[in-house]
N, C-alpha and C. Protein backbone atom coordinates (compact mmCIF):
# COMPACT_ATOMS: atom_id res chain seq x y z
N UNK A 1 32.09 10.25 -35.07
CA UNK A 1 32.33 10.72 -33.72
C UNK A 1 30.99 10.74 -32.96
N UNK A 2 31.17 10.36 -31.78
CA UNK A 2 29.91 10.16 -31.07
C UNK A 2 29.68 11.73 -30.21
N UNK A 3 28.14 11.58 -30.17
CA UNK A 3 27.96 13.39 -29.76
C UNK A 3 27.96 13.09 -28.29
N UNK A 4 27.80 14.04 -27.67
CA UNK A 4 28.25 14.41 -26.45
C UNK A 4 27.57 14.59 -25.54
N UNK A 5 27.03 14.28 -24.37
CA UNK A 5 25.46 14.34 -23.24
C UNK A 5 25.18 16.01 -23.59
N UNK A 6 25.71 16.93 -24.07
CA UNK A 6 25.48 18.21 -23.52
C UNK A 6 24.62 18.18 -25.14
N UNK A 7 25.36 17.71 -26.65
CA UNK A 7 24.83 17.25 -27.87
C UNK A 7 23.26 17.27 -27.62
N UNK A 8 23.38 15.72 -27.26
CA UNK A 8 21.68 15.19 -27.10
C UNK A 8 20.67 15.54 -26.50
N UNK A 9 21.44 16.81 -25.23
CA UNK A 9 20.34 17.57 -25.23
C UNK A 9 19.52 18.62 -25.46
N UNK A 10 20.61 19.48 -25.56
CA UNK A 10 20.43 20.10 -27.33
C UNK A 10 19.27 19.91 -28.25
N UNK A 11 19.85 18.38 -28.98
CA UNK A 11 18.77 18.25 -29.98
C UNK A 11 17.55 18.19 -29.14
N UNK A 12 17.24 16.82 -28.13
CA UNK A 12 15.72 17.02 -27.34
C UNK A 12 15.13 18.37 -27.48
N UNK A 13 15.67 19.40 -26.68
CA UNK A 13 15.14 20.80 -26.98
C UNK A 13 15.17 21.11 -27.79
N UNK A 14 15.51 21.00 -28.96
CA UNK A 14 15.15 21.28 -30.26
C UNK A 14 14.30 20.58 -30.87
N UNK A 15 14.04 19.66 -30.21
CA UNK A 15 12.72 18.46 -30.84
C UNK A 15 11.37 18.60 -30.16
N UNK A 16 11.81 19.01 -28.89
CA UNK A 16 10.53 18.96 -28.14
C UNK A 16 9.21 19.19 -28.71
N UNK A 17 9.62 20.39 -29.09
CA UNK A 17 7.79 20.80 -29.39
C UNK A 17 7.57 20.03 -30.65
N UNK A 18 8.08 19.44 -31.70
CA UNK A 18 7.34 18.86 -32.60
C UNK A 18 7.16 17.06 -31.98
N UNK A 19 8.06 16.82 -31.19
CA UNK A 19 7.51 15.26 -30.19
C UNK A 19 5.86 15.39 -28.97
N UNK A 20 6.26 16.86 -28.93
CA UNK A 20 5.14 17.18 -28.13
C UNK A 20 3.95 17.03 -28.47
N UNK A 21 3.88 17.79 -30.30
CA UNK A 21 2.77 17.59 -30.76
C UNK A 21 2.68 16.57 -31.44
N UNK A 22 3.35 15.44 -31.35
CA UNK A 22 3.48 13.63 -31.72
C UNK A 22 2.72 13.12 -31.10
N UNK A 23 2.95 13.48 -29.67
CA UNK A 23 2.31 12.98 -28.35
C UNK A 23 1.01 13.34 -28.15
N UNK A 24 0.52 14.82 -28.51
CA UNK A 24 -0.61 15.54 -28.23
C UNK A 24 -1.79 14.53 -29.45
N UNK A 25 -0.94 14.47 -30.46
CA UNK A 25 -1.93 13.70 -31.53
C UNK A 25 -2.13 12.50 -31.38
N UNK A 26 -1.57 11.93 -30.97
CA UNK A 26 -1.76 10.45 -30.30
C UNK A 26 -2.82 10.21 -29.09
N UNK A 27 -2.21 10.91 -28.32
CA UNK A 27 -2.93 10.78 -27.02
C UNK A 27 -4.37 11.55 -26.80
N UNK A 28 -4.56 12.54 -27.77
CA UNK A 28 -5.41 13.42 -27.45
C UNK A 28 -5.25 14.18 -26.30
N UNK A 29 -4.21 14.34 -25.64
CA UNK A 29 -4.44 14.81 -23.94
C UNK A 29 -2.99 15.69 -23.94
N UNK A 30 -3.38 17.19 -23.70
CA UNK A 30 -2.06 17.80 -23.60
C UNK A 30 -1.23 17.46 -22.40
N UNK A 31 -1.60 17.28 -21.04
CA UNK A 31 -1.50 17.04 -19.87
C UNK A 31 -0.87 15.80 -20.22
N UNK A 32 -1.16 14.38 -20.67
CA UNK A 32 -0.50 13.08 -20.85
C UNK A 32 0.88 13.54 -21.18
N UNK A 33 0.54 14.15 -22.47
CA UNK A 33 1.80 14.13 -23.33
C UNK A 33 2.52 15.08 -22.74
N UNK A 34 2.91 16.00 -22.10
CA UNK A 34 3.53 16.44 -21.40
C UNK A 34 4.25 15.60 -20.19
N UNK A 35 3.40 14.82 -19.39
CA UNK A 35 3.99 14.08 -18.57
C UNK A 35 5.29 13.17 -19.60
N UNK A 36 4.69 12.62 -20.58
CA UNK A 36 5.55 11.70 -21.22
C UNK A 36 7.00 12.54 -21.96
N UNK A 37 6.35 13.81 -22.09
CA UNK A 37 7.88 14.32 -22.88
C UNK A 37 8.89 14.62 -21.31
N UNK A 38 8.30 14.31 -20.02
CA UNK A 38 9.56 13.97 -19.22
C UNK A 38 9.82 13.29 -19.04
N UNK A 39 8.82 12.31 -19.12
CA UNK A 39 10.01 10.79 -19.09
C UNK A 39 10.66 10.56 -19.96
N UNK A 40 10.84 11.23 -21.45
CA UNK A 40 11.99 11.00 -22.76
C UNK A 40 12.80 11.81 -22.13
N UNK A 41 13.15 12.73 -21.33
CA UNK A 41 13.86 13.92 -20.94
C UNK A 41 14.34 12.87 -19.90
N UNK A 42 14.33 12.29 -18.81
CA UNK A 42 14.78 11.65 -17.84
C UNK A 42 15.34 10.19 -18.54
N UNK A 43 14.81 9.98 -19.72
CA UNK A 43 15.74 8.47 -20.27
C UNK A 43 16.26 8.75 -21.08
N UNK A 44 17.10 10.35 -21.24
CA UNK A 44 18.45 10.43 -22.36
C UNK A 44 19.18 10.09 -21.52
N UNK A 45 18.99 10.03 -20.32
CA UNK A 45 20.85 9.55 -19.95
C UNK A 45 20.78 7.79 -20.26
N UNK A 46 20.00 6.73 -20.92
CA UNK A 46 19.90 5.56 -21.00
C UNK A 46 20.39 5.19 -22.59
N UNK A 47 20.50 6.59 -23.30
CA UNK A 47 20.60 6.40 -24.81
C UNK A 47 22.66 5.76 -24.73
N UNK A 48 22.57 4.70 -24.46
CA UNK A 48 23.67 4.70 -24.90
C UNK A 48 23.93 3.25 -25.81
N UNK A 49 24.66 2.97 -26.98
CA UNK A 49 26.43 3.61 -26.93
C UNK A 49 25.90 4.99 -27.64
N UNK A 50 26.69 6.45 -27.37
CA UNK A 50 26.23 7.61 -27.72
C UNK A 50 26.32 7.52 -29.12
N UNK A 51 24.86 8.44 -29.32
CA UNK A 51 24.90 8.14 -31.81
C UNK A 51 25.40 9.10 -31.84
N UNK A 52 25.89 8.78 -33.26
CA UNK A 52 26.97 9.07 -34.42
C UNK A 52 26.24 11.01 -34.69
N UNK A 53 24.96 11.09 -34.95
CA UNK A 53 23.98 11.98 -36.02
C UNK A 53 22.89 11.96 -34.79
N UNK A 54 22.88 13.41 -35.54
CA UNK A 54 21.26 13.67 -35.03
C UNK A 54 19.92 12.95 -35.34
N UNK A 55 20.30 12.39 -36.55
CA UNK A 55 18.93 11.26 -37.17
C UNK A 55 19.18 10.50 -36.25
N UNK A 56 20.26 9.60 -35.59
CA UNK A 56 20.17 8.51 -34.62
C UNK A 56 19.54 8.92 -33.39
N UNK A 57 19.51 10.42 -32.86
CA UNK A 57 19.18 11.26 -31.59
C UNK A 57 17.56 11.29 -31.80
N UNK A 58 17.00 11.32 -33.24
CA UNK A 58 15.65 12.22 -33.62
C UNK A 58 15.16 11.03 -33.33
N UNK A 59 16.02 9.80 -34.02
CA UNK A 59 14.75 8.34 -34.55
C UNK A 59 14.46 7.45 -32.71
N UNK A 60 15.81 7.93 -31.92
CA UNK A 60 15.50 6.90 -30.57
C UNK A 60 14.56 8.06 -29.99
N UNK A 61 14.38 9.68 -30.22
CA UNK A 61 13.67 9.90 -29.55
C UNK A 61 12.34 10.26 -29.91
N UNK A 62 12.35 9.90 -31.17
CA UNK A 62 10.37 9.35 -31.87
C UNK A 62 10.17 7.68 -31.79
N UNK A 63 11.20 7.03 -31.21
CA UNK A 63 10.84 5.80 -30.83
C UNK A 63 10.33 5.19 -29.74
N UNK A 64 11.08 6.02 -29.03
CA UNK A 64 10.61 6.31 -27.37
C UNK A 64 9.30 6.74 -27.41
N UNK A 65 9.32 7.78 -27.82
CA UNK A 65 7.67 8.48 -27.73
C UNK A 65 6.64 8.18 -27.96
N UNK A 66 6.85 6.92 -29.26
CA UNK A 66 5.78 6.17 -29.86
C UNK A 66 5.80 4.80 -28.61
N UNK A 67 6.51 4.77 -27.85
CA UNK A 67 6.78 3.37 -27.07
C UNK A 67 5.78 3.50 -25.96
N UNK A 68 6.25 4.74 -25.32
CA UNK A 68 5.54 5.36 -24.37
C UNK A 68 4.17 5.45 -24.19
N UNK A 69 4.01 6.24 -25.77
CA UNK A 69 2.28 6.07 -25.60
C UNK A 69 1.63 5.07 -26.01
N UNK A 70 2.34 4.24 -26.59
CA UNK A 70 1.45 3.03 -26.79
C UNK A 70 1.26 2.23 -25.32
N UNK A 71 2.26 2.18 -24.22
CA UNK A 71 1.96 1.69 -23.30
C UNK A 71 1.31 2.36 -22.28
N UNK A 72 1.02 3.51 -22.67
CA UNK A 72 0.23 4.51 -21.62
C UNK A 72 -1.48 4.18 -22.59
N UNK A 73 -1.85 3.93 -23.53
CA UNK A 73 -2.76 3.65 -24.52
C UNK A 73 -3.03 2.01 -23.71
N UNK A 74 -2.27 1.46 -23.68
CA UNK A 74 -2.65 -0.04 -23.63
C UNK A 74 -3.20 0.41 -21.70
N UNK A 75 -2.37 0.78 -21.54
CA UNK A 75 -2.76 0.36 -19.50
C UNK A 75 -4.53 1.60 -19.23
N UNK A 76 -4.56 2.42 -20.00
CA UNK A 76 -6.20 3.16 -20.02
C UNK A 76 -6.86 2.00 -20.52
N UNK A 77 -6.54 1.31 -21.23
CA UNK A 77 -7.66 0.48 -21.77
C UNK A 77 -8.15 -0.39 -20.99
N UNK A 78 -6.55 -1.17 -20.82
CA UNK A 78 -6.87 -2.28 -19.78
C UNK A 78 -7.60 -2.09 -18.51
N UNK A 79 -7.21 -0.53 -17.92
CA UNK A 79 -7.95 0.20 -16.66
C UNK A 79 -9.52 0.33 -16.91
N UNK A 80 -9.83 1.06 -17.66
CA UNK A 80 -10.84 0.74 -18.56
C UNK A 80 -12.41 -0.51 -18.40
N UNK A 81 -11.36 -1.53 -19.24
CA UNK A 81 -11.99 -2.71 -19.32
C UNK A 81 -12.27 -3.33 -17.94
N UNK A 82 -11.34 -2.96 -16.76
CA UNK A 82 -11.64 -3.87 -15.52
C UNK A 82 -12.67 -3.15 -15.04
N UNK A 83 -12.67 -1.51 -15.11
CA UNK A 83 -13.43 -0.65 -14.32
C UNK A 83 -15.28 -1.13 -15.23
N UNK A 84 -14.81 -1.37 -16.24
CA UNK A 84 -16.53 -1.87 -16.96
C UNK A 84 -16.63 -3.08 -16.40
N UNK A 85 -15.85 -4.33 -16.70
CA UNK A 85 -16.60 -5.02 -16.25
C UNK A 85 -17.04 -5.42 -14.80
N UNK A 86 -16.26 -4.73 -13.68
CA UNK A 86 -16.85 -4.27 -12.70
C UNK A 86 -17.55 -3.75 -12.10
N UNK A 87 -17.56 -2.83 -12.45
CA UNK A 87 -18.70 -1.57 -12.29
C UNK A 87 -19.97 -1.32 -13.01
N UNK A 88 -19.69 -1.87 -14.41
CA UNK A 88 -20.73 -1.63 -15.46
C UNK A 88 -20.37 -0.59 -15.81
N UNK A 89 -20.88 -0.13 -17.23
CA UNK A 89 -20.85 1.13 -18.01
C UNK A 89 -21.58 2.47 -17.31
N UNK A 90 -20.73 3.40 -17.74
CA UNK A 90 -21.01 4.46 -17.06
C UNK A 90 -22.66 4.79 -17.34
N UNK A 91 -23.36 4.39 -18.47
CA UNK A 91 -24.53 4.40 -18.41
C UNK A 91 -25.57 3.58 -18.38
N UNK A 92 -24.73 2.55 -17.25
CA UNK A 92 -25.71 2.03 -16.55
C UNK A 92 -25.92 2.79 -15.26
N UNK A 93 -27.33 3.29 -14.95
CA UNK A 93 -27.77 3.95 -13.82
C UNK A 93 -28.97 3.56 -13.54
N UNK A 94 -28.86 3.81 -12.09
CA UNK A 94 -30.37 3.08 -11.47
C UNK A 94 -30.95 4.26 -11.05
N UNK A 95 -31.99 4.75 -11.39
CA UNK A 95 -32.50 5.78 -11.94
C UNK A 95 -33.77 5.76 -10.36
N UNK A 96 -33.70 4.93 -9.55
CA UNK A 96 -34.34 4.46 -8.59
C UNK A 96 -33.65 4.78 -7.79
N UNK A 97 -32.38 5.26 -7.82
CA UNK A 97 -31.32 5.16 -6.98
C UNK A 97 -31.54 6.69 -6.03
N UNK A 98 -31.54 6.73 -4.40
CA UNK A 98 -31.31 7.46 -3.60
C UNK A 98 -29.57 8.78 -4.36
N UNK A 99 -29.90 10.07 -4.01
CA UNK A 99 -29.10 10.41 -4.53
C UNK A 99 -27.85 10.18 -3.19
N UNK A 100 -28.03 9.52 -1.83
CA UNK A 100 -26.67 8.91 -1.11
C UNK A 100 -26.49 7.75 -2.18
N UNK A 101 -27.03 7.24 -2.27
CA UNK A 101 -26.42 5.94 -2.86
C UNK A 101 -25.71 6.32 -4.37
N UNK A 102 -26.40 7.09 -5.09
CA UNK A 102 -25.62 7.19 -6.29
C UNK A 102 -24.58 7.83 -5.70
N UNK A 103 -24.15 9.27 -5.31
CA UNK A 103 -23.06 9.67 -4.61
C UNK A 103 -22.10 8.65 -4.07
N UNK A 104 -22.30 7.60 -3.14
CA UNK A 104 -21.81 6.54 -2.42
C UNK A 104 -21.04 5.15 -3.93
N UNK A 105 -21.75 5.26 -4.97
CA UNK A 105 -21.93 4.39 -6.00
C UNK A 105 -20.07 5.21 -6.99
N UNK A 106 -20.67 6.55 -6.86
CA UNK A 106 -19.35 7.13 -7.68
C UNK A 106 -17.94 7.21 -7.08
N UNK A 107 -18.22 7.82 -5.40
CA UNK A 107 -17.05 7.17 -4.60
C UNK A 107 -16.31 6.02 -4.87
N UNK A 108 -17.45 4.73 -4.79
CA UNK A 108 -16.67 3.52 -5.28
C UNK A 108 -15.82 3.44 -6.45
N UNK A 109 -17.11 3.72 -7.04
CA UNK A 109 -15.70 4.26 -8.88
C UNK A 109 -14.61 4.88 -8.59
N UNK A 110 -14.31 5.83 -8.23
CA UNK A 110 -13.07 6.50 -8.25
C UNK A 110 -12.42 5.68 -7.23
N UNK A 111 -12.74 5.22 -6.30
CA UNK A 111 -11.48 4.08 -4.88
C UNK A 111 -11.66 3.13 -6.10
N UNK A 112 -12.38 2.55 -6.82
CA UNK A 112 -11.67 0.87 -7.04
C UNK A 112 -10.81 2.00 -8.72
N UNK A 113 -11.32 2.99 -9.46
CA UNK A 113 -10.38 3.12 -10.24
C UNK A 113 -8.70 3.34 -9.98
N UNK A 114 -8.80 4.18 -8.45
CA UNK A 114 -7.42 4.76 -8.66
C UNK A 114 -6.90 3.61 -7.79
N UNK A 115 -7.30 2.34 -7.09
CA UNK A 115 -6.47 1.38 -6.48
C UNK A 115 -6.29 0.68 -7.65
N UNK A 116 -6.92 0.82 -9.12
CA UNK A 116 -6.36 0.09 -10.32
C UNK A 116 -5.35 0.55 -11.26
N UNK A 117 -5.24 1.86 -10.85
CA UNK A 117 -4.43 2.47 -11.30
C UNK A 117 -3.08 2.64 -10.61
N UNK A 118 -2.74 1.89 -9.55
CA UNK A 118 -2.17 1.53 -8.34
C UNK A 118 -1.40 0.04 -8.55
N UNK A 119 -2.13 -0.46 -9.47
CA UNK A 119 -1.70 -2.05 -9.80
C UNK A 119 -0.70 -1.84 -10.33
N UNK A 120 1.00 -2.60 -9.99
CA UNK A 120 2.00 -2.69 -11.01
C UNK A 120 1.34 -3.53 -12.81
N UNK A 121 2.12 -3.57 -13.74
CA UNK A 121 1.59 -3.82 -15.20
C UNK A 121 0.90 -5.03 -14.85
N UNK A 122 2.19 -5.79 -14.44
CA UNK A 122 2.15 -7.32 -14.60
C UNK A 122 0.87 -7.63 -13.73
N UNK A 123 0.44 -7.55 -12.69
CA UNK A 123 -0.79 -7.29 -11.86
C UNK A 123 -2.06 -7.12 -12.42
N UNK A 124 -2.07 -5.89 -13.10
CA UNK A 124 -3.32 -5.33 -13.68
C UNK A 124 -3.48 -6.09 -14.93
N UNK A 125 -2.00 -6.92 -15.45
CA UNK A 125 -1.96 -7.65 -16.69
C UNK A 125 -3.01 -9.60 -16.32
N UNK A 126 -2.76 -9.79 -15.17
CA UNK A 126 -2.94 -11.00 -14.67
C UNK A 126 -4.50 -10.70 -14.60
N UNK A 127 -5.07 -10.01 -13.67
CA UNK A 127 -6.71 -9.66 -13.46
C UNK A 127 -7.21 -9.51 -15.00
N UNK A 128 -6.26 -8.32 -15.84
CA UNK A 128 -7.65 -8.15 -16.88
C UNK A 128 -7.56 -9.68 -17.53
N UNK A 129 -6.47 -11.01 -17.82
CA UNK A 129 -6.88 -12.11 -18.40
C UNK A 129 -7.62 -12.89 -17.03
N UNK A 130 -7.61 -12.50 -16.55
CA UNK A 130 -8.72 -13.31 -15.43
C UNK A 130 -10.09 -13.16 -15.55
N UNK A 131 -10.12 -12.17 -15.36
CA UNK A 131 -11.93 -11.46 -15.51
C UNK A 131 -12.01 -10.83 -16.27
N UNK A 132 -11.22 -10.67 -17.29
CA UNK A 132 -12.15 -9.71 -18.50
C UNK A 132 -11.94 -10.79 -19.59
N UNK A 133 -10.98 -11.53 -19.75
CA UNK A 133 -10.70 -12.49 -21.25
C UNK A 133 -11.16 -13.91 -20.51
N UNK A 134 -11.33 -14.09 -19.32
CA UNK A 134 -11.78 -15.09 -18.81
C UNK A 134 -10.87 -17.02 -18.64
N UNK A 135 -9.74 -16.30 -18.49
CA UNK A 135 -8.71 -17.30 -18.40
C UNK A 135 -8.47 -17.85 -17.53
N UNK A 136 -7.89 -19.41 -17.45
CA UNK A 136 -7.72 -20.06 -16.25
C UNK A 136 -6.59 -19.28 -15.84
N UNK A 137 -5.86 -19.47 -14.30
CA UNK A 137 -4.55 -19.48 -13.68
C UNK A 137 -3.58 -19.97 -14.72
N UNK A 138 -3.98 -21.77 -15.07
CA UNK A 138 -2.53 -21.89 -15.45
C UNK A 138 -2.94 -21.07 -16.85
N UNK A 139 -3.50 -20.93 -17.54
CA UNK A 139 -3.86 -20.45 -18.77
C UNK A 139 -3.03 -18.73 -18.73
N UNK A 140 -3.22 -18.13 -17.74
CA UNK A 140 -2.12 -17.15 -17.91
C UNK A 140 -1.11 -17.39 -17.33
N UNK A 141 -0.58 -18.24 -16.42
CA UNK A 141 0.64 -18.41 -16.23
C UNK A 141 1.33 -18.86 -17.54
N UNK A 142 0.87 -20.01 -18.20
CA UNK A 142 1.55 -20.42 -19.59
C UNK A 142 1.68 -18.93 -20.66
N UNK A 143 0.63 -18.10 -20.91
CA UNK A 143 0.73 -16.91 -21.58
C UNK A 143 2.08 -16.25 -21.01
N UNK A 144 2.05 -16.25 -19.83
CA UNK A 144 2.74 -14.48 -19.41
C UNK A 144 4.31 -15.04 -18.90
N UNK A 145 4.29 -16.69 -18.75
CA UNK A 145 5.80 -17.21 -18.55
C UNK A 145 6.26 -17.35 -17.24
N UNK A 146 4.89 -17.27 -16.01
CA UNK A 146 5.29 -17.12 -14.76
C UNK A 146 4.58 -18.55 -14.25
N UNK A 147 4.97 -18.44 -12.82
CA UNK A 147 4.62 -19.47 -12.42
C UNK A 147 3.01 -19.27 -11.97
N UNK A 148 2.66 -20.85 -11.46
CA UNK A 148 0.93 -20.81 -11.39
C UNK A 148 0.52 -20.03 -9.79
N UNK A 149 1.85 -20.62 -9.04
CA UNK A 149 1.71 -19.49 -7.66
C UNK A 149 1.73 -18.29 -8.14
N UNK A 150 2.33 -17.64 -8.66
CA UNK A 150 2.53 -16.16 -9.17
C UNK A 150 1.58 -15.41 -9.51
N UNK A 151 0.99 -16.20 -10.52
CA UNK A 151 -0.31 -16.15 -10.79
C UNK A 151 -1.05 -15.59 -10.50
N UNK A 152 -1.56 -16.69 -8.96
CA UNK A 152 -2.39 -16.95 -7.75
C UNK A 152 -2.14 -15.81 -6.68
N UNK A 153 -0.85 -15.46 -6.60
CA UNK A 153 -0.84 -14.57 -5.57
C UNK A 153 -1.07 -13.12 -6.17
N UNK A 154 -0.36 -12.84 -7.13
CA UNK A 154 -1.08 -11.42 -7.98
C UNK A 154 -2.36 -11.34 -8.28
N UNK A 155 -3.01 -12.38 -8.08
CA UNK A 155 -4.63 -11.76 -8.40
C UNK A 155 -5.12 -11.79 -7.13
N UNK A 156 -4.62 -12.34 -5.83
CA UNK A 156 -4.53 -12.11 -4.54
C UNK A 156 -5.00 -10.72 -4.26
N UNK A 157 -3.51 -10.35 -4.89
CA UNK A 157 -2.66 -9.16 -4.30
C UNK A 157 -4.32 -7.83 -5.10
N UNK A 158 -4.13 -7.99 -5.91
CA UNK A 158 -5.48 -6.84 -7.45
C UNK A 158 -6.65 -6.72 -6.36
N UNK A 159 -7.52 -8.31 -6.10
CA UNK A 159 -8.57 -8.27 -5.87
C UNK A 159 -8.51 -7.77 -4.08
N UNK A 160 -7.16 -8.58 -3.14
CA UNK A 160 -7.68 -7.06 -2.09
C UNK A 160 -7.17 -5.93 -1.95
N UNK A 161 -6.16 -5.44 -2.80
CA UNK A 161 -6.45 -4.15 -3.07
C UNK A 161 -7.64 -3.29 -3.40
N UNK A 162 -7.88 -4.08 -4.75
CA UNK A 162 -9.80 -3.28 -4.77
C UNK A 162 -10.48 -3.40 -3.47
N UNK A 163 -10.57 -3.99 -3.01
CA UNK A 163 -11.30 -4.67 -1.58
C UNK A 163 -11.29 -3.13 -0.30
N UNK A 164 -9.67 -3.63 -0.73
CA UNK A 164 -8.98 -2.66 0.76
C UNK A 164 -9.60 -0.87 0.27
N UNK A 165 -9.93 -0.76 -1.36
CA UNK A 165 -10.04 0.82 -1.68
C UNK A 165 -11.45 0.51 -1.31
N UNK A 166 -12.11 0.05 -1.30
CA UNK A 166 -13.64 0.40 -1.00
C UNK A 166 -14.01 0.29 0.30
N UNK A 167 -13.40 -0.30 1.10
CA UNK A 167 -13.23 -0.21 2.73
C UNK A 167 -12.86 0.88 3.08
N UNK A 168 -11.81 1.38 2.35
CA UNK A 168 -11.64 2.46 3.44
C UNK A 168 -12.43 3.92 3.24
């Protein structure tokens, strides 16, 4: 017999806090993993055809959780990697530097981080093989299965966005 929407949520609340601290150990970040135990809370209504057992309820919702943060793990990195090889490492400093300009220097960091953090996947997916793995157009179009316009116009779209965050 299949359990019942009122069932599955149930168990969630009964799982929470040990998915929580799934999440907390993974991520290192109580704040992350919190965000993420609502998005498992907002995609039980997607669990369907409804399971049989609570093991079917426990395993989609430590599957989820592990899904989640691996793709919240992969997009810091990738954020990451563009913000270095852009910017340079945080300890690179010009030690010559006016304290407007360093001030003016960290501004930039935070506009080009959070307009990268602004990038849909596929977007932020196209730039980091552009400039960080150093790939042609068609070279990620053949990778990622899209076309070479597609391409072309999403790294369009990345590079004046960054553009447009440091302008304004």
């Amino acid at each position: 017999m299949a359990f019942s929407e009122h069932d599955i949520y149930r168990i969630f609340i009964d799982h929470r806090p040990r998915i929580l601290g799934f999440l907390q150990q993974r991520l290192r970040c109580p704040d992350t993993a919190a965000d993420l135990i609502q998005d498992i809370y907002l995609r039980l209504r997607l669990l369907k055809p409804p399971p049989n057992s609570e093991g079917e309820v426990r395993a989609w919702l430590y599957a989820v959780a592990a899904n989640l943060s691996i793709d919240y793990l992969r997009a810091e990195k990738r954020h990451h990697d563009l913000l270095d090889h852009y910017l340079g490492g945080a300890t690179e400093v010009d030690v010559s530097a006016s304290p407007e300009r360093s001030a003016q220097a960290r501004d930039d960091w935070r506009q080009i981080e959070s307009a990268l953090a602004e990038l849909p996947d596929l977007c932020a997916d196209i730039l980091y093989l552009s400039r960080i793995e150093g790939l042609s157009h068609a070279e990620i179009a053949a990778r990622l299965g899209i076309s070479l316009s597609w391409v072309e116009k999403q790294l369009a779209r990345a590079l004046l966005q960054c553009r447009q965050a440091l302008d304004t």
